[in-house]
Protein backbone atom coordinates (compact mmCIF):
# COMPACT_ATOMS: atom_id res chain seq x y z
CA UNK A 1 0.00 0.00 0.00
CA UNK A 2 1.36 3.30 -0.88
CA UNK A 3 0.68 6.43 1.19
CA UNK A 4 1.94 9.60 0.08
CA UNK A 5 0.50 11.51 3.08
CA UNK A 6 0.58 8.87 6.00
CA UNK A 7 3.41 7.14 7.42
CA UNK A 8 2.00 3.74 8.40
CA UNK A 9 2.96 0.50 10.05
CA UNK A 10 2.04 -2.39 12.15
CA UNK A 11 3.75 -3.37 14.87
CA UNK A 12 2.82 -5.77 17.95
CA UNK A 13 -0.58 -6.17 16.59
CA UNK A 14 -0.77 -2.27 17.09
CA UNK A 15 -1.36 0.24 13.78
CA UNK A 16 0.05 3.65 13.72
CA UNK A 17 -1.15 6.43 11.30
CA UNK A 18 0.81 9.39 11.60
CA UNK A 19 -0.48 12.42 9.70
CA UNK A 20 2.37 13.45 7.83
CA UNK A 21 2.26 16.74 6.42
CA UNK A 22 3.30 18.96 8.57
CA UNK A 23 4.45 21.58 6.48
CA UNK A 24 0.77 22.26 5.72
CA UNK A 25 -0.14 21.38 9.43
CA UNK A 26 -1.15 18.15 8.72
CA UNK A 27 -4.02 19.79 6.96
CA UNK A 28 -7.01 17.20 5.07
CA UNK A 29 -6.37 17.75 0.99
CA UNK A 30 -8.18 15.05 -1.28
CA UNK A 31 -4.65 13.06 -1.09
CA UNK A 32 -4.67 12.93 2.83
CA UNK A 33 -8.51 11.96 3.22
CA UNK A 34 -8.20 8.75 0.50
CA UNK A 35 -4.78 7.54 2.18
CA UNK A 36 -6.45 8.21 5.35
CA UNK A 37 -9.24 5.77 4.21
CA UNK A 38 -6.84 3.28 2.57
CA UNK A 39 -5.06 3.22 5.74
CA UNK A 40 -8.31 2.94 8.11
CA UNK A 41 -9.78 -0.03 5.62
CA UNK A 42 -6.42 -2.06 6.02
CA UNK A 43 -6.59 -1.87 9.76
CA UNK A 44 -10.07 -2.61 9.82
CA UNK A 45 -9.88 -5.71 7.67
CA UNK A 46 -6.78 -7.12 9.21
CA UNK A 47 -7.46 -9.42 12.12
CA UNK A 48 -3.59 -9.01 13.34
CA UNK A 49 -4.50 -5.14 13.97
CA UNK A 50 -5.44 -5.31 17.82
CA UNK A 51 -5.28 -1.30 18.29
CA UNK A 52 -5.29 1.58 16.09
CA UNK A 53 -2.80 5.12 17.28
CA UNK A 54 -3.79 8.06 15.41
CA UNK A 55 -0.97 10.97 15.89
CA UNK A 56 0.68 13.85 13.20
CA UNK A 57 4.18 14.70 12.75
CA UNK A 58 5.11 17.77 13.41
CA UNK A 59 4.52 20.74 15.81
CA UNK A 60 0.76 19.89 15.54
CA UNK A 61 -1.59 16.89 15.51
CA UNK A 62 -4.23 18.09 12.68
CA UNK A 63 -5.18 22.00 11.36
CA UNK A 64 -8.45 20.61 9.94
CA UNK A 65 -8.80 21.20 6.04
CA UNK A 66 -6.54 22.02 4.16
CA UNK A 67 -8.01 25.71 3.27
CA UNK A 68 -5.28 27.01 1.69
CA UNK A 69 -5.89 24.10 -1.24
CA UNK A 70 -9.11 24.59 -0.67
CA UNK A 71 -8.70 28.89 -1.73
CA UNK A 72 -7.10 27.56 -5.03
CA UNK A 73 -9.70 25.56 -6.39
CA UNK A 74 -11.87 28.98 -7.21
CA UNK A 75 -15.00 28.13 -8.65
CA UNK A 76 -13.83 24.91 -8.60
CA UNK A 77 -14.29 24.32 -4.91
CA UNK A 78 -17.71 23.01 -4.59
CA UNK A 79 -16.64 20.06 -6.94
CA UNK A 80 -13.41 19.84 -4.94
CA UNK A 81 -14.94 19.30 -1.58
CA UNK A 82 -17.35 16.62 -3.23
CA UNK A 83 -14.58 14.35 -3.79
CA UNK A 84 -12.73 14.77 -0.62
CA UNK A 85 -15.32 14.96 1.94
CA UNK A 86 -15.83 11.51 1.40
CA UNK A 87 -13.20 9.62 1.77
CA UNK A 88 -12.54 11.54 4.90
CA UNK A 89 -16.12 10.99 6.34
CA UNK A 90 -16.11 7.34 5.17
CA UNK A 91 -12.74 6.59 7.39
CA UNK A 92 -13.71 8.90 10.07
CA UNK A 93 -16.89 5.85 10.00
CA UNK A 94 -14.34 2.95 9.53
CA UNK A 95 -12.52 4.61 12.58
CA UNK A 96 -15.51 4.27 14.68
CA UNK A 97 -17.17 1.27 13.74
CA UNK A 98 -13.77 -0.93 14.08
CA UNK A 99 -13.42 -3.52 16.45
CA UNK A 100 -10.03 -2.52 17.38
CA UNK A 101 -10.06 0.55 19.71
CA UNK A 102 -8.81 3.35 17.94
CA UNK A 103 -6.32 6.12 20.22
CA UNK A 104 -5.70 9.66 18.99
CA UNK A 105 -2.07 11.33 20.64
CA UNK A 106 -2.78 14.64 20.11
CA UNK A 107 -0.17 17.55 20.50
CA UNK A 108 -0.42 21.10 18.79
CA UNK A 109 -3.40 21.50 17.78
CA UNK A 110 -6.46 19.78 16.82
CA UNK A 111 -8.88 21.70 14.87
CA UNK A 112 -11.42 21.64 12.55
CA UNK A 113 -11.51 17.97 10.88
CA UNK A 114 -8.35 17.07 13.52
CA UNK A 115 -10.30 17.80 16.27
CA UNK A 116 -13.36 15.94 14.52
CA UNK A 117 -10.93 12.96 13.71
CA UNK A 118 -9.93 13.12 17.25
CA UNK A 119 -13.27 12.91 18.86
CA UNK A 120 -13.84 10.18 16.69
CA UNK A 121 -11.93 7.97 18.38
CA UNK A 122 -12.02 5.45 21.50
CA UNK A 123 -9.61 7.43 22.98
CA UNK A 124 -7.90 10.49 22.87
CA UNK A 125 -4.46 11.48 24.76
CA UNK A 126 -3.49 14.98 24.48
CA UNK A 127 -0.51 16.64 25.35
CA UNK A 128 -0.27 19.53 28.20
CA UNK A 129 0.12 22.44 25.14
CA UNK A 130 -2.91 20.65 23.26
CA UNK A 131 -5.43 23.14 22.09
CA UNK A 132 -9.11 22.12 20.74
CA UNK A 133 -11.30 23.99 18.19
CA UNK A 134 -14.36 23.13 16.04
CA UNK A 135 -12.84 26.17 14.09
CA UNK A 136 -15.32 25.11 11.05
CA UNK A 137 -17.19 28.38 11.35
CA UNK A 138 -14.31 30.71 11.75
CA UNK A 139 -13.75 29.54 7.72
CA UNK A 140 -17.06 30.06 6.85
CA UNK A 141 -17.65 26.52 7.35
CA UNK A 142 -20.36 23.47 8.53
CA UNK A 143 -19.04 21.29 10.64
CA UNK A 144 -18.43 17.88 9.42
CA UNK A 145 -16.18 14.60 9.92
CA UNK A 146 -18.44 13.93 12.70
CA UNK A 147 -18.07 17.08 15.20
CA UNK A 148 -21.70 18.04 15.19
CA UNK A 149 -22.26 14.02 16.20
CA UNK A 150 -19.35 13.24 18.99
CA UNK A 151 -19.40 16.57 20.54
CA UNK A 152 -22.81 16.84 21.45
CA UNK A 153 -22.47 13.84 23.01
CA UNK A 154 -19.40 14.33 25.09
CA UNK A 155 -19.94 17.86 26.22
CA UNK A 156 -23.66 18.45 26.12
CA UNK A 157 -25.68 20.26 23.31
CA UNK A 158 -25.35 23.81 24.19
CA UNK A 159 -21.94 23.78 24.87
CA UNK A 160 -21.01 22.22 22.00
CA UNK A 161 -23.25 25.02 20.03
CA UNK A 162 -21.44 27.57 22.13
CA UNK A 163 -17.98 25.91 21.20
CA UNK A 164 -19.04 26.00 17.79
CA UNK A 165 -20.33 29.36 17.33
CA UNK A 166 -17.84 31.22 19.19
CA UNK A 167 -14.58 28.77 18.16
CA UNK A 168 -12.98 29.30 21.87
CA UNK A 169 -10.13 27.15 22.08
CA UNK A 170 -9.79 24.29 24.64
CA UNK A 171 -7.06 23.38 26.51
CA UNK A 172 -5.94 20.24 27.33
CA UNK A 173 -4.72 21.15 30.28
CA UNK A 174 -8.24 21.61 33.48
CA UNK A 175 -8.68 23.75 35.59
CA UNK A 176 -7.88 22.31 38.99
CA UNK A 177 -10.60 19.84 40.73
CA UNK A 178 -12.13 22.60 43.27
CA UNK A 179 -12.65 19.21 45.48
CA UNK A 180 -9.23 18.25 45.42
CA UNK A 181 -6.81 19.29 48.16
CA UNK A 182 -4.61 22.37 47.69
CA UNK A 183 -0.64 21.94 48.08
């Protein structure tokens, strides 16, 4: 299988993906989301895959779309986001229907369709300087690759409206448990 976009291998009965453009951010072009899906089908169809890792190389896990590909198709774009949309929706499904649990490391950031992919999966594990945002609308964008399903669902419905409206940024780092003792 060659991946122009991915690095990928299988080791220990455990899959890694790493996102691998990270001189666009590891941004989702029509390239990214079909080796993305090529990648996703193999694991999903390979009964030595036990575990899936999702991460990015790079400063940061996933910038979301790849707008600045996007802003070159002109009048072409409608047409261009036709054919990439899917393949990134249809593994973003693979990811989540897979028997093998699926783990996203996240560092950098994780926005738009990265912090869809993320949210996606079983599990996600995010570095201290990890920082979240639907960011779809800040492009002039609807959501998609399953934000406006999996967020709802982990944070509540109005805050994921309020996340998604406003496109505050998350950190992975809490605020302190106000239960917890204070050193």
């Amino acid at each position: 299988m060659e991946l122009t976009t991915l690095l990928f291998e299988i080791h220990d009965h455990v899959a890694h993906i790493t996102l691998n453009r990270p001189e666009a951010g590891n941004s989702i072009n029509e390239e990214m989301g079909r080796d993305l899906l090529h990648a996703v089908l193999h694991c999903d169809e390979n009964p030595e895959v036990r575990a899936v890792l999702i991460s990015g190389a790079g400063k940061i896990f996933c910038g979301g779309g790849d707008l600045k590909d996007f802003s070159a198709k002109g009048n072409q774009l409608p047409n261009y986001l036709k054919e990439v949309t899917p393949y990134f929706h249809t593994a973003i499904s693979r990811l989540t229907r897979m028997d093998a649990p699926v783990i996203a490391a996240v560092h950098g950031a994780a926005a738009g369709a990265g912090m869809s992919m993320a949210i996606a999966c079983d599990i996600v594990i995010a570095a201290e300087t990890t920082q979240f945002m639907v960011a779809y609308t800040r492009a002039g964008l609807t959501p998609d690759g399953s934000a406006t399903y999996f967020l709802p669902r982990i944070i509540g419905l109005k805050r994921a409206l309020e996340l998604t409206l406003t496109n505050r940024m998350l950190s992975a780092v809490g605020s302190r448990d106000p239960c917890s003792s204070r050193e």
